[in-house]
C-alpha atoms as a PDB file:
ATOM      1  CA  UNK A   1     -54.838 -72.959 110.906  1.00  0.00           C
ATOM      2  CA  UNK A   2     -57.631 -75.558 109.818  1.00  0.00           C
ATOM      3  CA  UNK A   3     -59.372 -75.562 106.152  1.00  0.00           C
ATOM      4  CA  UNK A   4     -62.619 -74.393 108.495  1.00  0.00           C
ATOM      5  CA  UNK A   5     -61.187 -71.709 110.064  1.00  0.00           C
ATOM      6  CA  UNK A   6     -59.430 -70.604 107.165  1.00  0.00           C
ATOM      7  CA  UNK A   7     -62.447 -70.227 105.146  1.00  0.00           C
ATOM      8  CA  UNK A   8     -63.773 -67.728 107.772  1.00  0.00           C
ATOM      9  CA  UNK A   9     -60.448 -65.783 108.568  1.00  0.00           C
ATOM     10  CA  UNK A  10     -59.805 -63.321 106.136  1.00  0.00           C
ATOM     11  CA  UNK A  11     -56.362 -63.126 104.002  1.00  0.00           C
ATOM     12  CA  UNK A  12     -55.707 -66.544 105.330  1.00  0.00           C
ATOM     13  CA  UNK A  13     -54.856 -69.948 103.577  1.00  0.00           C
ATOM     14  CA  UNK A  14     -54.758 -73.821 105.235  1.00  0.00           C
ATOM     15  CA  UNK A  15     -51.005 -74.625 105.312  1.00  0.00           C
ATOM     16  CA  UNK A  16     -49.774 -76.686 103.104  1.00  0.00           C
ATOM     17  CA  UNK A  17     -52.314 -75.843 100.101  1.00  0.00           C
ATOM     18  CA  UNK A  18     -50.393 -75.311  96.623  1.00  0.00           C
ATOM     19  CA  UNK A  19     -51.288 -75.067  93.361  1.00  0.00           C
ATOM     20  CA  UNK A  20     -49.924 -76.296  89.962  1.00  0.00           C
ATOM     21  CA  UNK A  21     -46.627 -75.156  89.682  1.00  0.00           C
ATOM     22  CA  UNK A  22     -46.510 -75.272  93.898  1.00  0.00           C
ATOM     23  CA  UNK A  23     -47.667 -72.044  93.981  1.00  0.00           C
ATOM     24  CA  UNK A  24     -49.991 -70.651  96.431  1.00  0.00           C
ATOM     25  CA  UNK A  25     -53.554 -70.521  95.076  1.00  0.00           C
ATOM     26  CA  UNK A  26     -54.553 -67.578  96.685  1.00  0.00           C
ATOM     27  CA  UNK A  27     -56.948 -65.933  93.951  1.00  0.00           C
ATOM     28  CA  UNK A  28     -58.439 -69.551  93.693  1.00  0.00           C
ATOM     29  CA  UNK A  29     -58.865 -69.973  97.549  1.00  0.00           C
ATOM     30  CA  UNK A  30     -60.159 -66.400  98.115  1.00  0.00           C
ATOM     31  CA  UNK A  31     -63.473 -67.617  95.650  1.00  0.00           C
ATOM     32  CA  UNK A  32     -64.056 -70.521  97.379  1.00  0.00           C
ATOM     33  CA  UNK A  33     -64.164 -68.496 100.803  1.00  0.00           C
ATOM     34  CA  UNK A  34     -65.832 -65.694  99.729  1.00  0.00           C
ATOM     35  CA  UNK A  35     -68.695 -68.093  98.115  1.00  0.00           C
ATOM     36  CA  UNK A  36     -68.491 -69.795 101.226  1.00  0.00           C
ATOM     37  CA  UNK A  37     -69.107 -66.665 103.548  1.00  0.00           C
ATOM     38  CA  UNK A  38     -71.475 -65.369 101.217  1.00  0.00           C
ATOM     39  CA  UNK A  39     -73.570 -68.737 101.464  1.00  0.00           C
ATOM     40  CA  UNK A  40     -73.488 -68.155 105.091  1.00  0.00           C
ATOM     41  CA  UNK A  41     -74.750 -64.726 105.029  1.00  0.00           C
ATOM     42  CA  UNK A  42     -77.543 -65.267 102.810  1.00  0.00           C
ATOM     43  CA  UNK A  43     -78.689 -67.770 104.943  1.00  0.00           C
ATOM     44  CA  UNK A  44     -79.214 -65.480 107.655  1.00  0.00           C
ATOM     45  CA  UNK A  45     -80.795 -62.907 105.631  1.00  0.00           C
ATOM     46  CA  UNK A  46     -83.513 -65.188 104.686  1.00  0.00           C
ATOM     47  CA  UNK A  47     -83.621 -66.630 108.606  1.00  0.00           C
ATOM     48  CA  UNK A  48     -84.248 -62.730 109.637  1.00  0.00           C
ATOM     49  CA  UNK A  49     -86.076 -60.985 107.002  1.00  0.00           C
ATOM     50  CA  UNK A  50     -87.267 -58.457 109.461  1.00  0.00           C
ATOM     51  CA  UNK A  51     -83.435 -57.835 110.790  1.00  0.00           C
ATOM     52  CA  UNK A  52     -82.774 -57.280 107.746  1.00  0.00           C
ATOM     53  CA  UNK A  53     -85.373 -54.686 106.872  1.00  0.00           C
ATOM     54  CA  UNK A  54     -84.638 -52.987 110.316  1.00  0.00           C
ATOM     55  CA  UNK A  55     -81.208 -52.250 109.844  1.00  0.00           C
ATOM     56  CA  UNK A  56     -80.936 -52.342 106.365  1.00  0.00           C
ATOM     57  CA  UNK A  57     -78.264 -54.247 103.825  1.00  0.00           C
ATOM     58  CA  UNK A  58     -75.103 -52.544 104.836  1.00  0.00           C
ATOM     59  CA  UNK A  59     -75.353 -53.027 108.497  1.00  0.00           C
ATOM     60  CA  UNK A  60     -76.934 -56.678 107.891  1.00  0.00           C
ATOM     61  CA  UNK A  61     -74.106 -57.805 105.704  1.00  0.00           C
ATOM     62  CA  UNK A  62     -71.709 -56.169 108.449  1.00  0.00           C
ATOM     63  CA  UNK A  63     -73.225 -58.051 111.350  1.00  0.00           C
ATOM     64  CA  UNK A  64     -73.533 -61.382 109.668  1.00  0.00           C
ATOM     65  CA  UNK A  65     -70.197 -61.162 108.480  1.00  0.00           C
ATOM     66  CA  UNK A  66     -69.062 -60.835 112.075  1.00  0.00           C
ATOM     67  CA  UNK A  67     -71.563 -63.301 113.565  1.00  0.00           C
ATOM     68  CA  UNK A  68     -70.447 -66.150 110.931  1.00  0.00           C
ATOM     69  CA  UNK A  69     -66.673 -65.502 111.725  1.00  0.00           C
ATOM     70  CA  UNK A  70     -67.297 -66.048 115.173  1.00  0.00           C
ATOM     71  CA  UNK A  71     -69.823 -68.596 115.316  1.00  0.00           C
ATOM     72  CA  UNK A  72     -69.675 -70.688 112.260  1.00  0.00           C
ATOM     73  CA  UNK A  73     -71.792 -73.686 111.715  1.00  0.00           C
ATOM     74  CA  UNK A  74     -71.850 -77.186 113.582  1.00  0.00           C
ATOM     75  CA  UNK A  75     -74.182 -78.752 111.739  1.00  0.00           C
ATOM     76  CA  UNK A  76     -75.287 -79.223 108.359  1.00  0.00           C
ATOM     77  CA  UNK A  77     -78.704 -78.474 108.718  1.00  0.00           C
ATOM     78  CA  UNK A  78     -78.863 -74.994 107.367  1.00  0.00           C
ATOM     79  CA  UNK A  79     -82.262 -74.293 108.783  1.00  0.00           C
ATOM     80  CA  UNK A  80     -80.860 -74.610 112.970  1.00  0.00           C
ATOM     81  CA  UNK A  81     -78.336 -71.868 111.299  1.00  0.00           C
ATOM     82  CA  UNK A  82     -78.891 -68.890 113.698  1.00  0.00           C
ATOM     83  CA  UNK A  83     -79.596 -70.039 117.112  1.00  0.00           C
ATOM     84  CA  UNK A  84     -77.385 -67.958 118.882  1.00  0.00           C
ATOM     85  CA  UNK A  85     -77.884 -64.895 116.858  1.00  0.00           C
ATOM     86  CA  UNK A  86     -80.013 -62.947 119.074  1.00  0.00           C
ATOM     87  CA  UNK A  87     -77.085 -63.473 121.749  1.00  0.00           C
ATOM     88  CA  UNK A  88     -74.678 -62.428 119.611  1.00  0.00           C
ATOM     89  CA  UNK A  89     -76.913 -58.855 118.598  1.00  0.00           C
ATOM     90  CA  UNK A  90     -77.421 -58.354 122.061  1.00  0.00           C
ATOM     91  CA  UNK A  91     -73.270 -58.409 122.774  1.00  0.00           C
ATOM     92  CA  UNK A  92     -72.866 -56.181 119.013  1.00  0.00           C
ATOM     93  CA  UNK A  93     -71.861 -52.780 120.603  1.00  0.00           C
ATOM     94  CA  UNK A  94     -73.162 -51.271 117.027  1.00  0.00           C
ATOM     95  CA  UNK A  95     -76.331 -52.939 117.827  1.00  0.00           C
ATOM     96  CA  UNK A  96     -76.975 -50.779 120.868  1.00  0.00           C
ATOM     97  CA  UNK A  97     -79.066 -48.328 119.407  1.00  0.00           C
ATOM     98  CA  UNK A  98     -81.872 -50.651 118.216  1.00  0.00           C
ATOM     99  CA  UNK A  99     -82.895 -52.143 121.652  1.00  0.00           C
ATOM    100  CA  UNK A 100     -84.994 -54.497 120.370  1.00  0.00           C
ATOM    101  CA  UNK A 101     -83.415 -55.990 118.182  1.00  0.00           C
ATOM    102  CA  UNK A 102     -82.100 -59.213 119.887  1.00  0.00           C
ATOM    103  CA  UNK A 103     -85.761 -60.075 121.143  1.00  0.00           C
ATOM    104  CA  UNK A 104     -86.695 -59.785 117.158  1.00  0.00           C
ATOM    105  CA  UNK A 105     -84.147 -62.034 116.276  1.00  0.00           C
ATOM    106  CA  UNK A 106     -85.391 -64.167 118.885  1.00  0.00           C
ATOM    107  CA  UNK A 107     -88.690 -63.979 117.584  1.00  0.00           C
ATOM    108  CA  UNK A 108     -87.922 -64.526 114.006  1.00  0.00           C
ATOM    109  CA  UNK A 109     -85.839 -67.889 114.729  1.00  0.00           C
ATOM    110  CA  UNK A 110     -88.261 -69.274 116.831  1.00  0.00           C
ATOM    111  CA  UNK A 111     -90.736 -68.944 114.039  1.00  0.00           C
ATOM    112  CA  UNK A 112     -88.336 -70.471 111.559  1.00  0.00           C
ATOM    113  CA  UNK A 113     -88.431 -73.820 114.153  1.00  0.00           C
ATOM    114  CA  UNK A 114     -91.753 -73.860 114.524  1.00  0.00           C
ATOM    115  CA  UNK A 115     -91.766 -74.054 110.692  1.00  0.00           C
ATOM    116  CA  UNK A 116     -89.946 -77.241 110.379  1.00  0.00           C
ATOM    117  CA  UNK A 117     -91.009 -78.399 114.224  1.00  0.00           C
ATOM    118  CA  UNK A 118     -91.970 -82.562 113.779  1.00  0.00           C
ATOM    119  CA  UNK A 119     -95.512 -82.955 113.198  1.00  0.00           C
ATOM    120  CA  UNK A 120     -98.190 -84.148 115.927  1.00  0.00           C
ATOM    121  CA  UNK A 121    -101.771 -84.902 116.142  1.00  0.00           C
ATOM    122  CA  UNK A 122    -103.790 -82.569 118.708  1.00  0.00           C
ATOM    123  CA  UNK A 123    -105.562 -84.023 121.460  1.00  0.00           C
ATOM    124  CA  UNK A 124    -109.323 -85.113 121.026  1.00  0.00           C
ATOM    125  CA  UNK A 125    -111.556 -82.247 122.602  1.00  0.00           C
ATOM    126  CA  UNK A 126    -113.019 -85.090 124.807  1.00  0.00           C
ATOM    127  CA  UNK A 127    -110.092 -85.056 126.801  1.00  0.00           C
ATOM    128  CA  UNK A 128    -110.821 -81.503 128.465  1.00  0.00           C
ATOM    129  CA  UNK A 129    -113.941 -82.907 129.849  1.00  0.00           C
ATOM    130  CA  UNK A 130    -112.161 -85.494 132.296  1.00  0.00           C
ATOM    131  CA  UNK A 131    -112.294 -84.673 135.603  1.00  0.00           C
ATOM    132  CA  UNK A 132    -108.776 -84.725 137.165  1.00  0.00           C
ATOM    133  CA  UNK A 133    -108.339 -82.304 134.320  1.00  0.00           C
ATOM    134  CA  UNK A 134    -106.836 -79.619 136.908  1.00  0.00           C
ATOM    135  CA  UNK A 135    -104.497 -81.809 137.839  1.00  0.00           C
ATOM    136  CA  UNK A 136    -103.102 -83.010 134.905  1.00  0.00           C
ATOM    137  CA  UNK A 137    -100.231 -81.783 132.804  1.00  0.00           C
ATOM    138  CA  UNK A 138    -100.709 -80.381 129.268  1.00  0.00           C
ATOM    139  CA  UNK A 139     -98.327 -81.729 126.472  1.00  0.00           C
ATOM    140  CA  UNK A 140     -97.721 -78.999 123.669  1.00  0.00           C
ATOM    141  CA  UNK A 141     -96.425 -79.144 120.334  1.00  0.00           C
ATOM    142  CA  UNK A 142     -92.741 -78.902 119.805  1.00  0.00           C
ATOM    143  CA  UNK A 143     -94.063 -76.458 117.443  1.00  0.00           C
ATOM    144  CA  UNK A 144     -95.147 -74.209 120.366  1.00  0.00           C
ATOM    145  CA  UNK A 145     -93.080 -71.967 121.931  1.00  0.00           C
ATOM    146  CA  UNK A 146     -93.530 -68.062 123.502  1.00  0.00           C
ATOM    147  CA  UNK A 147     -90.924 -65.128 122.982  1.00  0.00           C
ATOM    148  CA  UNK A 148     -90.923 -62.252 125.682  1.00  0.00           C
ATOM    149  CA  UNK A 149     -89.659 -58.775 125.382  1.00  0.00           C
ATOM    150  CA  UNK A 150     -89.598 -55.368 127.331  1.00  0.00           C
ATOM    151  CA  UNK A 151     -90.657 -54.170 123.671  1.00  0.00           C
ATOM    152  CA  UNK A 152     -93.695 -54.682 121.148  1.00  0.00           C
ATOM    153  CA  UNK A 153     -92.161 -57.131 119.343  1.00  0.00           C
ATOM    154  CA  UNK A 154     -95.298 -58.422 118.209  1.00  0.00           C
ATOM    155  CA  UNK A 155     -96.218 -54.514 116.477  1.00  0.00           C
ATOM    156  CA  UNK A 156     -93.076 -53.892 114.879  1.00  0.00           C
ATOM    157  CA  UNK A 157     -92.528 -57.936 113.374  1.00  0.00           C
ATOM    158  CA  UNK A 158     -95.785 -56.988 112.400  1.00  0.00           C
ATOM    159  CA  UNK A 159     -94.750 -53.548 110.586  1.00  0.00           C
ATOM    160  CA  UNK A 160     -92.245 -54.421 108.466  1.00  0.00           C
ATOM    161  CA  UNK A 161     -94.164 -57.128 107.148  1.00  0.00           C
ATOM    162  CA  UNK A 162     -97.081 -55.267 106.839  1.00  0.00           C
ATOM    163  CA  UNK A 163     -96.637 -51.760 106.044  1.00  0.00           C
ATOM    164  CA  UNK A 164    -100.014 -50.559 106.689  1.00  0.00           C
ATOM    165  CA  UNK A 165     -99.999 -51.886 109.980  1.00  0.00           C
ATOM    166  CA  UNK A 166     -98.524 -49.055 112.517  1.00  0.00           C
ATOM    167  CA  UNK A 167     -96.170 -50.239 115.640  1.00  0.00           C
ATOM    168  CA  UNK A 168     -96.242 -48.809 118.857  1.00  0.00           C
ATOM    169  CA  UNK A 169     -92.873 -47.243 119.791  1.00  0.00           C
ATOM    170  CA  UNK A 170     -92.618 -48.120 123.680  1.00  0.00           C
ATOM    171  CA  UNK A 171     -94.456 -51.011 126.276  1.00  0.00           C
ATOM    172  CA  UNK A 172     -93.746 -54.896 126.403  1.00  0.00           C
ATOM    173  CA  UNK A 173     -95.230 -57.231 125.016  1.00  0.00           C
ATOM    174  CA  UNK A 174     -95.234 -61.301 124.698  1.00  0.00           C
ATOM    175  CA  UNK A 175     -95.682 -63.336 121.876  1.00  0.00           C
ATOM    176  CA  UNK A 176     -97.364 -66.758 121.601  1.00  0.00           C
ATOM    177  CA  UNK A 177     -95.827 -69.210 118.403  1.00  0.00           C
ATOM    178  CA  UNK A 178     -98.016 -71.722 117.602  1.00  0.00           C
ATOM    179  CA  UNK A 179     -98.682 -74.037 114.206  1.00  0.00           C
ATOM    180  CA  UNK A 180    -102.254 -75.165 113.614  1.00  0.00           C
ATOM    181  CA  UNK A 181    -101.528 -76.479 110.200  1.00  0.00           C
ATOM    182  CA  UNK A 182     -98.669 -75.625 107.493  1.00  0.00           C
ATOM    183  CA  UNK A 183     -97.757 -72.119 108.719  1.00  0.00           C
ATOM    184  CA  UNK A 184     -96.940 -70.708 112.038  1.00  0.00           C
ATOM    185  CA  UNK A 185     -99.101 -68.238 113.909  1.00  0.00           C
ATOM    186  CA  UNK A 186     -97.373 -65.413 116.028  1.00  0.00           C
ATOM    187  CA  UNK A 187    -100.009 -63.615 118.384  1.00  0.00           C
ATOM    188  CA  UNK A 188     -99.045 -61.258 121.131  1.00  0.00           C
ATOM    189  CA  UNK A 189    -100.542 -62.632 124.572  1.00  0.00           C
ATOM    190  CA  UNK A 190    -100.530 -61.186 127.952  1.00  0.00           C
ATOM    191  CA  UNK A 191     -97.197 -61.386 130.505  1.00  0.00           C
ATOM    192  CA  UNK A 192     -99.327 -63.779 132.819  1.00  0.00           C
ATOM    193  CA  UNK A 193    -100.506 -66.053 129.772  1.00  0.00           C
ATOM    194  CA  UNK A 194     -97.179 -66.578 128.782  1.00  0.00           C
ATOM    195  CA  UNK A 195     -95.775 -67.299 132.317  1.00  0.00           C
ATOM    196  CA  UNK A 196     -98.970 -69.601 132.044  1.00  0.00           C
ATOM    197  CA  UNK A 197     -97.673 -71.837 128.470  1.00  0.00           C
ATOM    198  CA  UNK A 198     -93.850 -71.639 129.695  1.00  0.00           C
ATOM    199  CA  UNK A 199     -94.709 -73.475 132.947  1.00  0.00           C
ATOM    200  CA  UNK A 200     -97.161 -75.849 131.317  1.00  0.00           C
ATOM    201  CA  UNK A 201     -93.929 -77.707 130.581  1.00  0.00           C
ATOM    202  CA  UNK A 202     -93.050 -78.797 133.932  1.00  0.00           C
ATOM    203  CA  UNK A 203     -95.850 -78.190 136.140  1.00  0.00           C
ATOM    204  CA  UNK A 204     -99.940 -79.518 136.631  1.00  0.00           C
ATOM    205  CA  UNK A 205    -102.452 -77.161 134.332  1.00  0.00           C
ATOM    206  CA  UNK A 206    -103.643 -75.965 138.298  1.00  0.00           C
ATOM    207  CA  UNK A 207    -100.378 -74.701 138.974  1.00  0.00           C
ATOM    208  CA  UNK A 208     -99.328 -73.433 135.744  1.00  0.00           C
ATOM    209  CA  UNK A 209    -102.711 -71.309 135.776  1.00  0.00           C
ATOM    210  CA  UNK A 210    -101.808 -69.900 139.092  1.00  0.00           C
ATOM    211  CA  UNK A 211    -101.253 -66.305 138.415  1.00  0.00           C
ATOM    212  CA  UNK A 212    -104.039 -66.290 135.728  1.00  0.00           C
ATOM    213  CA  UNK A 213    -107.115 -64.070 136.695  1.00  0.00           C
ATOM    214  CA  UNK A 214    -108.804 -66.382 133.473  1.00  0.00           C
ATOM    215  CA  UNK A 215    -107.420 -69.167 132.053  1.00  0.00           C
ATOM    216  CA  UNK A 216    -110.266 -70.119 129.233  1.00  0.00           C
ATOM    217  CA  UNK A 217    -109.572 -67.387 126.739  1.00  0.00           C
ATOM    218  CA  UNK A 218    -105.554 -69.000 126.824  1.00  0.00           C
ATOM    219  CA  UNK A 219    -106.485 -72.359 126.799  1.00  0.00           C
ATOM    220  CA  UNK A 220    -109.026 -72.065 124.265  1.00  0.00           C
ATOM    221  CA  UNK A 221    -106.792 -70.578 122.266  1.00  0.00           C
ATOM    222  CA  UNK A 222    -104.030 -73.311 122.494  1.00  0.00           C
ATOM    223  CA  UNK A 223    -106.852 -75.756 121.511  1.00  0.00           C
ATOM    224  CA  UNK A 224    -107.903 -73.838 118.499  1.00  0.00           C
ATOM    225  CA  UNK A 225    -104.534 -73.592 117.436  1.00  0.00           C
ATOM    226  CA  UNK A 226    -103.715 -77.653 117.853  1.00  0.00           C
ATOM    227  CA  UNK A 227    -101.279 -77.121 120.360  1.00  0.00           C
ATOM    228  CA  UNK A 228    -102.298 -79.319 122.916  1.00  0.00           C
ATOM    229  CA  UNK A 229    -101.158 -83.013 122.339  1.00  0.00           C
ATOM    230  CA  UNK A 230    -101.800 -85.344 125.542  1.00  0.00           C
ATOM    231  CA  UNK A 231    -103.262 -84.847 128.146  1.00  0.00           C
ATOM    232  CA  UNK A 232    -101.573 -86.916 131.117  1.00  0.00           C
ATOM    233  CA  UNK A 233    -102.813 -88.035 134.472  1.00  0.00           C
ATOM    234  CA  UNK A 234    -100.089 -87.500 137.208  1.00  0.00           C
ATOM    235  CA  UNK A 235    -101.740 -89.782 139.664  1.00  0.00           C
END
C-alpha cells in the first residue's frame, strides 16, 4: 500500500515506515491521517454549505468521509476539490431519501467555479446591432454555466441561505450561473432558456433560439450580466 492510499485507508500504515527504536509509529501516523482526512472534509463543507445544512453534520461528515476515501484528490488546487461529488451523492444509497440532493451539489460547485472562473471583458453593446447578428455565434464567459434539475433547486439553495425565503416542495426548475462582477449570480430561468445558453456553445444564436417563443428577455439578461464576450461571424 502507497503513503496516499494509506493516509485514506483506515488502520493502515505505508510499509516500511518505523520509528525510533524501529518501532511502528502508529499513534504518530494515525495524526497525520486523521489531520489529513479532516483537511479534506472541511474542504467540502465549505465547497457545499447548503449540503451541509440539508443533511446536517453527522450525515455530512459521514458522506465526505466516504467520498474522500474513494475519490481523493488529483490535484493540488483545493478549490476543483469536489467535481465529482454530485455523482458520487447520486450513487450514496443513504442519500436516497433527499432526491435532490445531487442536483444541489451540482449547483453549489458550479457556483464555486464560476467564483474563481478567469476573468473576461464583455462584448461592446454595439456588437448586437450588426446585421448577420442571427447568424453568428455567441461567446460566453467561462464564468457562465446553467444547472438543471427535476427539482426547485433554485427555491431551496435559496432557503437555507435565506431563511425567510420559503421553497416550494415539488416542480423543476433550471438555474442560470452567471458573474457580472466579483460575485456570482444564480437565477432560476425557464427549461427552454436554458436549452437556449447550453447550445449557444456549439451552435449560431438562430439555432440556439430555436425552441424559444422570446429570446430578448434571455439575451438581455446575459448582456446585463456581462456574459457575452465575442460575438463571431461564421461566414
Amino acid at each position: 500500500m502507497t503513503w496516499a492510499e494509506s493516509l485514506l485507508a483506515p488502520a493502515r500504515m505505508p510499509k516500511g515506515l518505523k520509528g525510533p527504536g524501529a518501532t511502528p509509529p502508529t499513534r504518530r501516523f494515525d495524526v497525520y491521517r486523521n489531520n489529513v482526512m479532516s483537511s479534506l472534509v472541511n474542504a467540502l463543507r465549505d465547497g457545499f454549505p447548503v449540503i451541509h445544512r440539508l443533511v446536517g453534520e453527522a450525515f455530512f461528515a459521514g458522506l465526505a468521509t466516504e467520498y474522500v476515501r474513494e475519490h481523493p484528490p488529483t490535484s493540488p488546487c483545493v478549490v476543483r476539490y469536489g467535481d465529482s461529488f454530485s455523482d458520487f451523492i447520486a450513487g450514496f444509497p443513504p442519500a436516497a431519501s433527499v432526491p435532490y440532493l445531487a442536483d444541489m451539489a451540482r449547483l453549489e460547485y458550479a457556483l464555486r467555479q464560476a467564483y474563481h472562473a478567469a476573468d473576461v471583458m464583455p462584448v461592446e453593446a454595439s456588437e448586437f446591432e450588426r446585421p448577420d447578428l442571427a447568424e453568428a455565434k455567441l461567446h460566453l464567459a467561462p464564468a457562465v454555466s446553467v444547472v438543471r434539475s427535476s427539482w426547485p433547486i433554485y427555491d431551496i439553495w435559496r432557503a437555507n441561505l435565506d431563511r425567510s425565503k420559503p421553497a416550494r416542495l415539488a416542480g423543476a426548475q433550471s438555474v442560470l450561473i452567471t458573474r457580472p462582477d466579483w460575485d456570482p449570480v444564480a437565477e432560476p430561468v425557464s427549461a427552454e432558456e436554458a436549452g437556449f445558453v447550453t447550445r449557444l456553445a456549439t451552435e449560431p444564436l438562430a439555432i440556439a433560439a430555436r425552441n424559444l417563443p422570446d429570446l430578448a428577455p434571455i439575451l438581455t439578461r446575459l448582456m446585463l450580466r456581462k456574459s457575452i464576450t465575442a460575438v463571431e461571424a461564421l461566414s
